[in-house]
Protein backbone atom coordinates (compact mmCIF):
# COMPACT_ATOMS: atom_id res chain seq x y z
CA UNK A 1 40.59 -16.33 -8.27
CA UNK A 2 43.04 -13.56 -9.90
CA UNK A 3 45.25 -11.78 -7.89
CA UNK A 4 44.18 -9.08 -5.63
CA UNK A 5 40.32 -10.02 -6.15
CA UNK A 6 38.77 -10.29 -2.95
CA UNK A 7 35.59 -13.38 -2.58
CA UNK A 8 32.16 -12.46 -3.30
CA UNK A 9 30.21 -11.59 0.06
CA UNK A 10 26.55 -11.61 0.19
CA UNK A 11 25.28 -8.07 -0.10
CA UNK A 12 24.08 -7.82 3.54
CA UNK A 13 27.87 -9.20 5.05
CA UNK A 14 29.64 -6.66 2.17
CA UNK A 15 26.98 -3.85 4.00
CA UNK A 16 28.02 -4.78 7.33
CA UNK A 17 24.78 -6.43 8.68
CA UNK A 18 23.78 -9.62 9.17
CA UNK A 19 20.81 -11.07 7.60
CA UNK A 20 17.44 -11.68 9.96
CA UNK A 21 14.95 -13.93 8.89
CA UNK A 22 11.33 -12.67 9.16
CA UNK A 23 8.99 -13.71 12.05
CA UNK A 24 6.45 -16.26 11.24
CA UNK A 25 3.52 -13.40 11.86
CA UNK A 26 5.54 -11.24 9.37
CA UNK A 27 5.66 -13.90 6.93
CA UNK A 28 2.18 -14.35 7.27
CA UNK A 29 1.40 -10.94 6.80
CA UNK A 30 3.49 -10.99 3.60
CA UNK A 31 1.72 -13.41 2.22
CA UNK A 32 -1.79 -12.03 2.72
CA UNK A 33 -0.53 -8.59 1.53
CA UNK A 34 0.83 -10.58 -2.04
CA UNK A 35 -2.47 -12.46 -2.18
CA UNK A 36 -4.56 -9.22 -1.58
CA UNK A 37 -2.88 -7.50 -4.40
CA UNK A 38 -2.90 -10.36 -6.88
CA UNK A 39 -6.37 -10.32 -6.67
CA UNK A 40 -7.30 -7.24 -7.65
CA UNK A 41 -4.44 -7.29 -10.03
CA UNK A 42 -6.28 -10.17 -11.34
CA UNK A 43 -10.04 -8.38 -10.73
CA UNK A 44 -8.88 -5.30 -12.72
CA UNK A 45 -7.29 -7.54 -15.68
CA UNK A 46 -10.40 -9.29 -15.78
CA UNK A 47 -12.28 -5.84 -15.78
CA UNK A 48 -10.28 -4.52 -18.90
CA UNK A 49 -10.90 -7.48 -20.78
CA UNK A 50 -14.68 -6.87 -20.29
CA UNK A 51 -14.94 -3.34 -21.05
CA UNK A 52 -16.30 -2.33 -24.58
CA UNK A 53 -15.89 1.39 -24.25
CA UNK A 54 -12.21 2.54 -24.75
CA UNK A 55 -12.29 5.31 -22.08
CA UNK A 56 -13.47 3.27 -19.72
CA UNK A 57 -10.68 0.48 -21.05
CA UNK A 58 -7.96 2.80 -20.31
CA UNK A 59 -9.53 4.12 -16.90
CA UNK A 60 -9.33 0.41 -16.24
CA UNK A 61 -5.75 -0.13 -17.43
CA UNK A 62 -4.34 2.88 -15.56
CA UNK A 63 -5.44 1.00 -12.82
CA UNK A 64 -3.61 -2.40 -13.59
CA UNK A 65 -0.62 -0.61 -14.30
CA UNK A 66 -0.78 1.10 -10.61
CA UNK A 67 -1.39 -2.04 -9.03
CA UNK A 68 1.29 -4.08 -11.34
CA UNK A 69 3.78 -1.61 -9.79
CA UNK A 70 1.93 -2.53 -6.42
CA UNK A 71 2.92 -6.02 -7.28
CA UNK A 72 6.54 -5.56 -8.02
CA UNK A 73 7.50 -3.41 -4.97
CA UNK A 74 5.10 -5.72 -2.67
CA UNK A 75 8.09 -7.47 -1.11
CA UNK A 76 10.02 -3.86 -0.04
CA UNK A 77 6.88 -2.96 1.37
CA UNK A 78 7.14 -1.19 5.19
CA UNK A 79 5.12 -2.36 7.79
CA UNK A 80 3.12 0.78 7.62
CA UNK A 81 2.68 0.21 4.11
CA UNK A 82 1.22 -3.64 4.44
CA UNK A 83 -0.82 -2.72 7.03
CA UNK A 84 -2.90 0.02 4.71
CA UNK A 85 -2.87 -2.67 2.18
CA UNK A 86 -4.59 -5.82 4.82
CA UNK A 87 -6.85 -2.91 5.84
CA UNK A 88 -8.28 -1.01 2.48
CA UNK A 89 -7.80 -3.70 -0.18
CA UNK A 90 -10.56 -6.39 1.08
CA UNK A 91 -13.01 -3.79 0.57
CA UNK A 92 -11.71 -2.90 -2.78
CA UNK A 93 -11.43 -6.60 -4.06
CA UNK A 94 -15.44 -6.70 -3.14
CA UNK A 95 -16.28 -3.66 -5.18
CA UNK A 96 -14.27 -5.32 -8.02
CA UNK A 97 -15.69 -8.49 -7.61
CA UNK A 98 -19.45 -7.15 -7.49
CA UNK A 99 -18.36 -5.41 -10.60
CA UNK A 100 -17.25 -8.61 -12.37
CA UNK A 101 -20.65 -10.23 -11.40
């Protein structure tokens, strides 16, 4: 290591904190949440590959792209925030499905 370079710290120990691992019911919860919103990632995918009419096609893809970015930012989710998803999205993914059938 050059001179005057300090090591490398993990970002939490360089923040201050220390890092605490997630309860099991939390990482349960995460897990549903990430399931929930694959799925109707994957319903509204499925939907836009379906649809003949190109307004309807790009309804449908404004859609993916909101729930693609729902995807991404899944893991900095709040608690709050998963629990709107494990309420609302079961319902949704039924529409979706019913829609696929």
């Amino acid at each position: 290591m050059p001179d005057g370079e300090e090591p490398r710290k993990h970002i939490t120990e360089a923040l201050g904190g220390r890092y605490v691992a997630p309860s099991d019911e939390e990482r349960v919860e995460r897990e549903r949440v990430r399931n929930l919103i694959q799925a109707v990632l994957s319903c509204y995918r499925a939907l836009v590959s379906q649809e003949a009419d190109e307004t309807r096609r790009a309804e449908l893809q404004a859609e993916e792209a909101l729930y693609t970015e729902e995807s991404r930012r899944q893991i900095s989710m709040s608690a709050a925030e998963r629990q709107e998803v494990l309420r609302t999205y079961p319902e949704l993914l039924a529409r979706l499905r019913a829609d696929l059938s």
